[in-house]
N, C-alpha and C. Protein backbone atom coordinates (compact mmCIF):
# COMPACT_ATOMS: atom_id res chain seq x y z
N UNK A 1 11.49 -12.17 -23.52
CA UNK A 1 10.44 -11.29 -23.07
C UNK A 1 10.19 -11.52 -21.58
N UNK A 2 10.10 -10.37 -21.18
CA UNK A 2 10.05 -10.32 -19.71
C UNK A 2 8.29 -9.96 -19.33
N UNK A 3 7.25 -10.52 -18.27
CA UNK A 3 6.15 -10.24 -17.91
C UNK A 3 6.27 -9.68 -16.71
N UNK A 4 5.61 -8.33 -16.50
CA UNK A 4 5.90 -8.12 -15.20
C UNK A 4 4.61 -7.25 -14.74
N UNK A 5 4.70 -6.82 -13.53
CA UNK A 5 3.07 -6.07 -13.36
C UNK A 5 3.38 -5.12 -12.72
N UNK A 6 2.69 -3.61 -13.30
CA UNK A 6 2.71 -2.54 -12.82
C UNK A 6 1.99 -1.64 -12.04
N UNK A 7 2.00 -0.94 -11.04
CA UNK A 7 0.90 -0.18 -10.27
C UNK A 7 0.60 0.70 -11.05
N UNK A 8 -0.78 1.09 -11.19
CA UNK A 8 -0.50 2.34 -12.36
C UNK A 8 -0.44 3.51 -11.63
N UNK A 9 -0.97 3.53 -10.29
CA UNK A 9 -0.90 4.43 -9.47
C UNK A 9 0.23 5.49 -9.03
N UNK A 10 1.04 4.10 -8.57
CA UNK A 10 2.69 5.08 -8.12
C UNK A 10 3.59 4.37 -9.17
N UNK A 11 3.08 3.69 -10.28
CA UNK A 11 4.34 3.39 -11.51
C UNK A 11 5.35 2.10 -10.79
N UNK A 12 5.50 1.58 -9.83
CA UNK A 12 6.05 0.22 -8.95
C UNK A 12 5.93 -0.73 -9.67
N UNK A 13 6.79 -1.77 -9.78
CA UNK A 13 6.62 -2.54 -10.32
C UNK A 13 6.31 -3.75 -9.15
N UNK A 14 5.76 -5.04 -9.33
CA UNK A 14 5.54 -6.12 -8.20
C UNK A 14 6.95 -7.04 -8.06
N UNK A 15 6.98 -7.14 -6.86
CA UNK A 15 8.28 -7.85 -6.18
C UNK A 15 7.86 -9.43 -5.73
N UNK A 16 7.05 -8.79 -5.21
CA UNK A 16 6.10 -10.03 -4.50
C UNK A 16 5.22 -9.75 -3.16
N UNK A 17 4.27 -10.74 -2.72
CA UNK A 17 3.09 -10.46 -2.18
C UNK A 17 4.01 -8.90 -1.05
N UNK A 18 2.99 -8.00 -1.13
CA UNK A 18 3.34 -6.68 -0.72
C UNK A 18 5.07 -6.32 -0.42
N UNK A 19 5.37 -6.54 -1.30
CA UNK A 19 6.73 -5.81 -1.99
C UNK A 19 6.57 -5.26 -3.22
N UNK A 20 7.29 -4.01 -3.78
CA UNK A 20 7.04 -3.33 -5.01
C UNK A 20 8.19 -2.39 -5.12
N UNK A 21 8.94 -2.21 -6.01
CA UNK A 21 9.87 -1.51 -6.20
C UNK A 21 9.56 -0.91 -7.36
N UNK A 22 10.32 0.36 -7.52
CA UNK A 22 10.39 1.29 -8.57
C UNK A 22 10.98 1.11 -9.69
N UNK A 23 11.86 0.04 -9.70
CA UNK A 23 13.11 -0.68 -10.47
C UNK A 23 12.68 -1.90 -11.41
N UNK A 24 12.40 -1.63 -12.39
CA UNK A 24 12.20 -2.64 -13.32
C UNK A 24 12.82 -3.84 -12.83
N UNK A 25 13.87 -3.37 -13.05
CA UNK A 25 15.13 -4.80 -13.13
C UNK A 25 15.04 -5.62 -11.86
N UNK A 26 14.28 -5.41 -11.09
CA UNK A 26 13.92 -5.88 -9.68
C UNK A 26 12.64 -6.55 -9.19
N UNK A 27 11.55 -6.29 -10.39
CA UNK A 27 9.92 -6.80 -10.50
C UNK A 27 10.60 -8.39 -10.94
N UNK A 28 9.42 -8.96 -10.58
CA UNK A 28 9.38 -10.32 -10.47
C UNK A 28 8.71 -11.08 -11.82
N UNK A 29 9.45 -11.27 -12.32
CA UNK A 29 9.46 -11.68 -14.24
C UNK A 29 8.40 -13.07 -13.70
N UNK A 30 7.14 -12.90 -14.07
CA UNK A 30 6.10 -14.03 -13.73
C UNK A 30 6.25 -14.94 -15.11
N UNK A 31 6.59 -14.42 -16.27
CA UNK A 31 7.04 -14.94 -17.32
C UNK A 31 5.56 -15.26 -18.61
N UNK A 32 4.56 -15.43 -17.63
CA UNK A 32 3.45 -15.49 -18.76
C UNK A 32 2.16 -14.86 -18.46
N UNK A 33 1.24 -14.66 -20.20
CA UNK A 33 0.44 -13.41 -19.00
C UNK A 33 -0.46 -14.07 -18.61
N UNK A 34 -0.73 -15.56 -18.55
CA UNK A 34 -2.15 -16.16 -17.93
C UNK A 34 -2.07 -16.04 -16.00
N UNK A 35 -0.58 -16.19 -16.28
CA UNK A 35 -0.01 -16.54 -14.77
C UNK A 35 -0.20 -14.95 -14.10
N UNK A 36 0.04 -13.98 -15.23
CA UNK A 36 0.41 -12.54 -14.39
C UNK A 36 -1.15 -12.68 -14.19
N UNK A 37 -2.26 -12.83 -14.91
CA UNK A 37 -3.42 -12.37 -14.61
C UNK A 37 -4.24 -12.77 -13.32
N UNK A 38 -3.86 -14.09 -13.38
CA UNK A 38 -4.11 -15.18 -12.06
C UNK A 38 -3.87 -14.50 -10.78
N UNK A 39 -2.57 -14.27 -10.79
CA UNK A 39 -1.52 -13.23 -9.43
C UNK A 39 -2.40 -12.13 -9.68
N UNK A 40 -2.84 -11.39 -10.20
CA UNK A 40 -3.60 -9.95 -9.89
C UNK A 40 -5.07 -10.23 -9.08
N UNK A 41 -5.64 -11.49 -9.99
CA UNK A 41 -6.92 -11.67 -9.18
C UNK A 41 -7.13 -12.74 -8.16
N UNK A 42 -5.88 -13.35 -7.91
CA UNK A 42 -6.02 -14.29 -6.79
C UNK A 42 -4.91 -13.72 -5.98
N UNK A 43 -4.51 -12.50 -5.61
CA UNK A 43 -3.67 -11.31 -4.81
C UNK A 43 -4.64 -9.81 -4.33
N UNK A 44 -5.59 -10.01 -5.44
CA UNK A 44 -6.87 -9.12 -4.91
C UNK A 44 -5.88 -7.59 -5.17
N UNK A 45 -5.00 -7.98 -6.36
CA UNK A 45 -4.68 -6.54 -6.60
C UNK A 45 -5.40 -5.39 -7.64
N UNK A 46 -4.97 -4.17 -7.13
CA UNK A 46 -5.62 -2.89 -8.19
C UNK A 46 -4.82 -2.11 -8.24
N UNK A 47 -5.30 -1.58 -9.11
CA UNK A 47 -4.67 -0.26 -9.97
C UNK A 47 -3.34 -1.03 -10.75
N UNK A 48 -3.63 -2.39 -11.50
CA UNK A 48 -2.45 -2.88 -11.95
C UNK A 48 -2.37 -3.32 -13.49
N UNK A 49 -1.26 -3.37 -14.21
CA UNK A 49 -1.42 -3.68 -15.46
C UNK A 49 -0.09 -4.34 -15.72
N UNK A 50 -0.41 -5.33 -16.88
CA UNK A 50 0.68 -5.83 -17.48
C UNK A 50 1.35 -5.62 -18.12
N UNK A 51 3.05 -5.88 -18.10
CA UNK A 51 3.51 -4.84 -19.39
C UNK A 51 4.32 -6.10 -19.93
N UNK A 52 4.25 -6.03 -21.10
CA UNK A 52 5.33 -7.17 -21.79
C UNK A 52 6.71 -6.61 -21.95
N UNK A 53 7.36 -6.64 -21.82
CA UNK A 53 9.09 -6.16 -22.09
C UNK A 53 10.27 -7.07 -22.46
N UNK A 54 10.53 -6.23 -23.74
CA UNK A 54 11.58 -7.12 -24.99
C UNK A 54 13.20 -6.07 -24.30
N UNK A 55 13.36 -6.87 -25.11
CA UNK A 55 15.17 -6.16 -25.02
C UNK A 55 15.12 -5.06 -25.61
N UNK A 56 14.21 -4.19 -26.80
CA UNK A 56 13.65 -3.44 -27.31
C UNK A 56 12.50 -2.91 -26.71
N UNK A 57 12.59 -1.72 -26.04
CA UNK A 57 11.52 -1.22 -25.27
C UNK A 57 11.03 -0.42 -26.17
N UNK A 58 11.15 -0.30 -27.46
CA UNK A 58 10.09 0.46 -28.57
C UNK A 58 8.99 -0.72 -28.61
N UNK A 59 9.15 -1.98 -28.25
CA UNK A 59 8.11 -3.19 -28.71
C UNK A 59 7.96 -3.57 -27.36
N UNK A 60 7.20 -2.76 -26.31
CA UNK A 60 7.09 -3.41 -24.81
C UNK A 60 5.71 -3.05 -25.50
N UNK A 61 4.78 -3.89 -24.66
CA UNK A 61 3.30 -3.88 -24.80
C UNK A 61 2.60 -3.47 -23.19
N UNK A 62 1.66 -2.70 -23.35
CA UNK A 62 0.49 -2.26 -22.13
C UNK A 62 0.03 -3.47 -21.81
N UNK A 63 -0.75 -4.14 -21.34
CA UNK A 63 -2.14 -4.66 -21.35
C UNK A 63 -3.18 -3.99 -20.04
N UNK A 64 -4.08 -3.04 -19.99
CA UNK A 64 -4.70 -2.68 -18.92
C UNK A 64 -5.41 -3.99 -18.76
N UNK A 65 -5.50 -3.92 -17.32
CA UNK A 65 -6.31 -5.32 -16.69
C UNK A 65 -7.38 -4.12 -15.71
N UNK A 66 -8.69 -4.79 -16.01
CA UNK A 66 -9.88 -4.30 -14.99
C UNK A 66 -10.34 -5.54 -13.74
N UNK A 67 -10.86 -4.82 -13.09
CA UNK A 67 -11.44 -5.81 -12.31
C UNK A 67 -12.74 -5.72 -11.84
């Protein structure tokens, strides 16, 4: 399972501190979601959410994050 964080805005995935690509396969696999949540609010990011992603993308999970 891959953790990764999404803009919901323009759909980007996070690369790293202000990098973002469109490309899944290119977001920066943070690997857990305590860690992805940490990086959103100690990066002071928005409009972002977590997505869990299996090798099976019928079983990828949302998680909206507020702030």
């Amino acid at each position: 399972m891959k953790v990764l964080l999404r803009n919901t805005a323009t759909n980007q995935f996070y690369q790293g501190p202000d990098a973002w690509t469109p490309d899944e396969q290119q977001a920066l696999d943070v690997r857990q979601t305590s860690r992805a949540v940490e990086l959103i609010f100690d990066a002071g990011l928005e409009h972002v959410e977590v997505l869990l992603c299996y090798e099976d993308p019928r079983y990828n999970i949302v998680l909206p994050v507020s702030r």
